[in-house]
C-alpha atoms as a PDB file:
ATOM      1  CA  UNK A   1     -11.851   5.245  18.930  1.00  0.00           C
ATOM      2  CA  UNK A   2      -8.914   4.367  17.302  1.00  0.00           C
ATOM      3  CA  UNK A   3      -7.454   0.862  16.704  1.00  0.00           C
ATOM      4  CA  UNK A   4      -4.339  -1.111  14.184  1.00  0.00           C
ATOM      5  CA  UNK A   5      -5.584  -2.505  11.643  1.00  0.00           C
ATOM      6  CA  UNK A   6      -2.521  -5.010   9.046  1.00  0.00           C
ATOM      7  CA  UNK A   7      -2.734  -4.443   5.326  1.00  0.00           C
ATOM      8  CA  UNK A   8      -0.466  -6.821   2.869  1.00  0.00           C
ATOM      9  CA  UNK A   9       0.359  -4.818  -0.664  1.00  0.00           C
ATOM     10  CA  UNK A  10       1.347  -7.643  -3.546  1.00  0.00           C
ATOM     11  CA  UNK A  11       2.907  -6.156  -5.714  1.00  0.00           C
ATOM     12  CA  UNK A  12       2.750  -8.572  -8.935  1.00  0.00           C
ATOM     13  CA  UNK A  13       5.997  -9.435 -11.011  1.00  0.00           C
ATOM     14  CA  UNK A  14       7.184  -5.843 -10.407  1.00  0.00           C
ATOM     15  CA  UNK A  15      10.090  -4.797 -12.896  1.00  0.00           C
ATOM     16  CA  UNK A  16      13.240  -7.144 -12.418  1.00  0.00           C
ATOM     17  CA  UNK A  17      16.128  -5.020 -10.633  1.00  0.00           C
ATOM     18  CA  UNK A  18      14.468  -2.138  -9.563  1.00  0.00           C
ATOM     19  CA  UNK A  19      13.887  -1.330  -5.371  1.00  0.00           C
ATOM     20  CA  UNK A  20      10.398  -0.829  -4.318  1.00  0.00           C
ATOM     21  CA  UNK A  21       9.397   0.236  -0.574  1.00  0.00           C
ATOM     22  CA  UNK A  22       6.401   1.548   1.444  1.00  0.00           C
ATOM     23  CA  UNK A  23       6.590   5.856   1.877  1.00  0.00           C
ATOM     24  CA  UNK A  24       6.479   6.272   5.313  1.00  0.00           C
ATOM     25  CA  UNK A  25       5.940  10.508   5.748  1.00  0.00           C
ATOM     26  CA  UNK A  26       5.464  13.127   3.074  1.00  0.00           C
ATOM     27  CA  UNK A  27       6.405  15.681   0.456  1.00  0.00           C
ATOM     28  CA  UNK A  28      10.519  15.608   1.299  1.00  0.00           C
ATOM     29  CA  UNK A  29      10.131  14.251   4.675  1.00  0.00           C
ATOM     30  CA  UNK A  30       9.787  10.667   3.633  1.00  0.00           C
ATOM     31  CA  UNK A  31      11.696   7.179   4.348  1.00  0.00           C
ATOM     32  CA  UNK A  32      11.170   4.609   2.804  1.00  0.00           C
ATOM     33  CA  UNK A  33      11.005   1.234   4.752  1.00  0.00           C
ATOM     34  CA  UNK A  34      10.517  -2.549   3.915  1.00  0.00           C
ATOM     35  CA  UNK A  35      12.499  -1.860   0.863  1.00  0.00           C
ATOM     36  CA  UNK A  36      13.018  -5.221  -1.481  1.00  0.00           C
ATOM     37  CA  UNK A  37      14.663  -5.479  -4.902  1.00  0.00           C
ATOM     38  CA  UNK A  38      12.460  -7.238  -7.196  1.00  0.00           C
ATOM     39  CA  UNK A  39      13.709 -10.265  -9.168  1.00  0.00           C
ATOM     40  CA  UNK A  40      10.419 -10.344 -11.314  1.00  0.00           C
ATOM     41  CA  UNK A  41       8.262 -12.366  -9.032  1.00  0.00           C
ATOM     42  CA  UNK A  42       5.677 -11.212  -6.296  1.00  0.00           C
ATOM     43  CA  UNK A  43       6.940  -8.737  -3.641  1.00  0.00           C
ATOM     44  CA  UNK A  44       5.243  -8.365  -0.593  1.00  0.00           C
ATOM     45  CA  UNK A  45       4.339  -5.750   2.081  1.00  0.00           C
ATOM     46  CA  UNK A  46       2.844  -5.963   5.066  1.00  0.00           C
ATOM     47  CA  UNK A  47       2.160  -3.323   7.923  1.00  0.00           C
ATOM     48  CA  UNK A  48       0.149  -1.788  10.298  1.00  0.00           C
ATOM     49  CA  UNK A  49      -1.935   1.078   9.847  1.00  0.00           C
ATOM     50  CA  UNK A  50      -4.776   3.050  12.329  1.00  0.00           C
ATOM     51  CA  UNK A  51      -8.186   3.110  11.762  1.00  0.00           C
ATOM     52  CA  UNK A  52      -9.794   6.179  13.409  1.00  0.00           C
ATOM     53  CA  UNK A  53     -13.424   5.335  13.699  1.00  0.00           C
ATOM     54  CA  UNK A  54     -16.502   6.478  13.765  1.00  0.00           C
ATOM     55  CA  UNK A  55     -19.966   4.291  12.755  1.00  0.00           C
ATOM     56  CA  UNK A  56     -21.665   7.366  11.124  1.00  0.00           C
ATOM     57  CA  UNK A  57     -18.885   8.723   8.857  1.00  0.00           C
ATOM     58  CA  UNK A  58     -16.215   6.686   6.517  1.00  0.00           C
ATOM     59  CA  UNK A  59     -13.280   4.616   7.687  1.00  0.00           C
ATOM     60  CA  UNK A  60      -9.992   7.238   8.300  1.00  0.00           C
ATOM     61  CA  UNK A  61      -6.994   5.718   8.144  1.00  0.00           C
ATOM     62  CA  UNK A  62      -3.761   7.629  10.232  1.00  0.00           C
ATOM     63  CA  UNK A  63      -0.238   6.802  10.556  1.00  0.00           C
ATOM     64  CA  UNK A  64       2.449   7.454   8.826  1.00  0.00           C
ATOM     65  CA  UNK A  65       2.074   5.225   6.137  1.00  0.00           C
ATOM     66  CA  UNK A  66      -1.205   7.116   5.000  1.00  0.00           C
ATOM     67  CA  UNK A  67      -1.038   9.523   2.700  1.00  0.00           C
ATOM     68  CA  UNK A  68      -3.700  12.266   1.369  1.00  0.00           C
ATOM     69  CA  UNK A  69      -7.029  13.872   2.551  1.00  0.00           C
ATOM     70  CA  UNK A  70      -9.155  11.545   5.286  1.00  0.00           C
ATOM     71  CA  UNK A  71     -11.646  10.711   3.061  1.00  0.00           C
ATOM     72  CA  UNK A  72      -9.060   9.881   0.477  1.00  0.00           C
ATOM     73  CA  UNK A  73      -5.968   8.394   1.956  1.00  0.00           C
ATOM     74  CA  UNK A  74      -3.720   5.918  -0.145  1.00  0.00           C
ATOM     75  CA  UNK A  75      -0.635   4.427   0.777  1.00  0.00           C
ATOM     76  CA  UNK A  76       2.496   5.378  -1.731  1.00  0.00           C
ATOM     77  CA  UNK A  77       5.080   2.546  -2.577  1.00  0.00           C
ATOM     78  CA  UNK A  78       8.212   4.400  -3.648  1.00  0.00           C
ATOM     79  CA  UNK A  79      10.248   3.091  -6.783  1.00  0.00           C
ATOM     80  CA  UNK A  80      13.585   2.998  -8.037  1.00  0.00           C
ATOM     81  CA  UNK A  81      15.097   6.685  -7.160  1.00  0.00           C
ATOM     82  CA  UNK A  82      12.126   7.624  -4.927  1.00  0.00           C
ATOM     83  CA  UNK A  83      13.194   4.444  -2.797  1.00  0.00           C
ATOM     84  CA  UNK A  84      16.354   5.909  -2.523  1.00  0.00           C
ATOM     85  CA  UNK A  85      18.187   3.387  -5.406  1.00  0.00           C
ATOM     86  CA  UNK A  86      20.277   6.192  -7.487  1.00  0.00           C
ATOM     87  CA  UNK A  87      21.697   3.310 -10.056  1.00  0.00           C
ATOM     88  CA  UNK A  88      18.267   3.151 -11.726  1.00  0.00           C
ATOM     89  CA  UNK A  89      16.260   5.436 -14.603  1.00  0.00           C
ATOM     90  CA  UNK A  90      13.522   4.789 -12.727  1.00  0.00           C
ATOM     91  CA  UNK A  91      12.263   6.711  -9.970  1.00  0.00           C
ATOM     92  CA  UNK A  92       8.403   6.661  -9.250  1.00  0.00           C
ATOM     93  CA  UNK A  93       5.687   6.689  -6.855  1.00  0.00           C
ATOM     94  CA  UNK A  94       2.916   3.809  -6.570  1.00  0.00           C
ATOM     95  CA  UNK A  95      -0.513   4.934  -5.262  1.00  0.00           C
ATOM     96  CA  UNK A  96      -3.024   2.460  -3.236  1.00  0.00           C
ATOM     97  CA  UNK A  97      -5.942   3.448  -2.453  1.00  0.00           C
ATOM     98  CA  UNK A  98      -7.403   3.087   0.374  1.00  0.00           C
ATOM     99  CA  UNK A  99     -11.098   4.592   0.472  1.00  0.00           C
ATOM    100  CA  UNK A 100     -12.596   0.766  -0.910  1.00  0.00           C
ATOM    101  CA  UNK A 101     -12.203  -0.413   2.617  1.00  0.00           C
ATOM    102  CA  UNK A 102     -15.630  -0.862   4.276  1.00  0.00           C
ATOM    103  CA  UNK A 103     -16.885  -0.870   7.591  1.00  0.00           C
ATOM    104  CA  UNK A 104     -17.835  -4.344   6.134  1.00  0.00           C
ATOM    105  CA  UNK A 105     -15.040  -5.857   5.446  1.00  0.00           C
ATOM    106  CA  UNK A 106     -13.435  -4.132   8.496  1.00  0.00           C
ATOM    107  CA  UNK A 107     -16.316  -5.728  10.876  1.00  0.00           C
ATOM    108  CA  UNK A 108     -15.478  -9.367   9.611  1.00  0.00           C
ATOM    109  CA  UNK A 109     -11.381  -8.623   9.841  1.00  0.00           C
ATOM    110  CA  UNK A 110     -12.071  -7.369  13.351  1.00  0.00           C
ATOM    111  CA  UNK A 111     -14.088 -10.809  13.783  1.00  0.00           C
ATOM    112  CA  UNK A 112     -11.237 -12.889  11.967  1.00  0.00           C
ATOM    113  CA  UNK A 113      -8.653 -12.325  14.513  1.00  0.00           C
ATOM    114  CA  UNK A 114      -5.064 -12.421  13.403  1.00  0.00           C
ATOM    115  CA  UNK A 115      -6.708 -12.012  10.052  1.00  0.00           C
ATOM    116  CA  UNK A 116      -5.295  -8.998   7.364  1.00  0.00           C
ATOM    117  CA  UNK A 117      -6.533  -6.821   4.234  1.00  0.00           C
ATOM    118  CA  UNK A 118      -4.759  -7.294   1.479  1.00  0.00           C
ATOM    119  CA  UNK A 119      -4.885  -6.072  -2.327  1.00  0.00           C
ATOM    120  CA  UNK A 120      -2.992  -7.307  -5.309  1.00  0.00           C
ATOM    121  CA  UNK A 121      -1.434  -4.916  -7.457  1.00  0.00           C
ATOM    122  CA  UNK A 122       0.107  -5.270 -11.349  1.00  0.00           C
ATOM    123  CA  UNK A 123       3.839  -4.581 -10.741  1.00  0.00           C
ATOM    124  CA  UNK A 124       4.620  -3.543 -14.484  1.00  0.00           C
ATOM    125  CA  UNK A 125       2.786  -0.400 -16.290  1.00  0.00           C
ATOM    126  CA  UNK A 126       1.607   0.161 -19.518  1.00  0.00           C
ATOM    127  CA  UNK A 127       5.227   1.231 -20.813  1.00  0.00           C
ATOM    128  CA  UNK A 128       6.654  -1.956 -19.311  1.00  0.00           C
ATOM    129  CA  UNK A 129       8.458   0.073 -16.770  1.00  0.00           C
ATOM    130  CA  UNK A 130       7.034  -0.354 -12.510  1.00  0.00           C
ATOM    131  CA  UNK A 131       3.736   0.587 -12.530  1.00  0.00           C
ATOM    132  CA  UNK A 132       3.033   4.000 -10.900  1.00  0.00           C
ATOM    133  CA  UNK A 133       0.524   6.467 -10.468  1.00  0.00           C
ATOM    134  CA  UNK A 134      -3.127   5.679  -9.106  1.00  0.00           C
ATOM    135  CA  UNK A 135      -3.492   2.329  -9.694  1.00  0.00           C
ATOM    136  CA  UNK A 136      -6.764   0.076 -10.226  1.00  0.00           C
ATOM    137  CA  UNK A 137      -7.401  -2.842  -7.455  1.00  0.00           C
ATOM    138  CA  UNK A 138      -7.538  -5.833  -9.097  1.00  0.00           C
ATOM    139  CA  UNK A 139     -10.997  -7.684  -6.906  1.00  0.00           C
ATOM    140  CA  UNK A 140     -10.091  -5.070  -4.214  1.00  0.00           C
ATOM    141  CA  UNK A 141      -9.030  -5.552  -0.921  1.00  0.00           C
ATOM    142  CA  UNK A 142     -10.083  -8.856   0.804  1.00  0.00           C
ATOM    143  CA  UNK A 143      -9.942 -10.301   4.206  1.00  0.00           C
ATOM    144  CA  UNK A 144      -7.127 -12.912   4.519  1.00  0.00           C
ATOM    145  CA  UNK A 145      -7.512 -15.520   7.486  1.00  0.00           C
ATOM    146  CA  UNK A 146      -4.419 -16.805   9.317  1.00  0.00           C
END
């Protein structure tokens, strides 16, 4: 059975100036969509994505916002260049996991109607540029009620 599920990305104080956007698609086949330009505050995303499931076996999660092998799909955020801003250095690729969403917390979102999964994300990296590569959830995701 498959069903939508809504996920919200925060990205936190993400790099002042530079374009950040959900990858929608993959390798060179890609757009980029809900593109913002960060001021240095909070950006947010929020879309739908399909849960194939299955009691017995791990959440997989299809669409074309997911990215990578079933059991280890991640949702890219494009950056600067990759988000299709060409007056920038920076051009990267932010990875979300996806695989620490469990049946549980999918059971009480499906219970929580309205309700979304959402995960808050450091916006700057280590080398004070946007953040990029696999990135660590900070508490994970977490149902929000509406």
């Amino acid at each position: 059975m498959e069903r939508e599920i809504t996920l919200r990305i925060i990205l936190e104080k993400p790099t002042a100036g530079v374009v950040f956007g959900i990858q929608e698609g993959n390798g060179n086949n890609y757009v980029t969509i809900q593109k913002q330009q960060s001021q240095g505050e909070d950006l947010t995303f929020e879309f739908s994505i399909k849960l194939k499931s299955k009691a017995d076996e791990l959440p997989v999660f299809l669409g074309v916002a997911a990215q990578g092998p079933p059991k280890e799909r991640f949702v890219y955020i494009d950056i600067g260049r990759a988000a299709g801003q060409m007056d920038t250095p920076w051009s990267r690729r932010l990875k979300i996991p996806l695989k620490s969403i469990t049946w549980e917390l999918l059971y009480q979102l499906e219970a929580a109607y309205g309700s979304v999964l959402e995960v808050r994300v450091p916006g700057v990296g280590k080398d004070g540029g946007p953040n990029c590569a696999s990135v660590k959830l900070q508490g994970g995701w977490k149902l929000i009620e509406q």
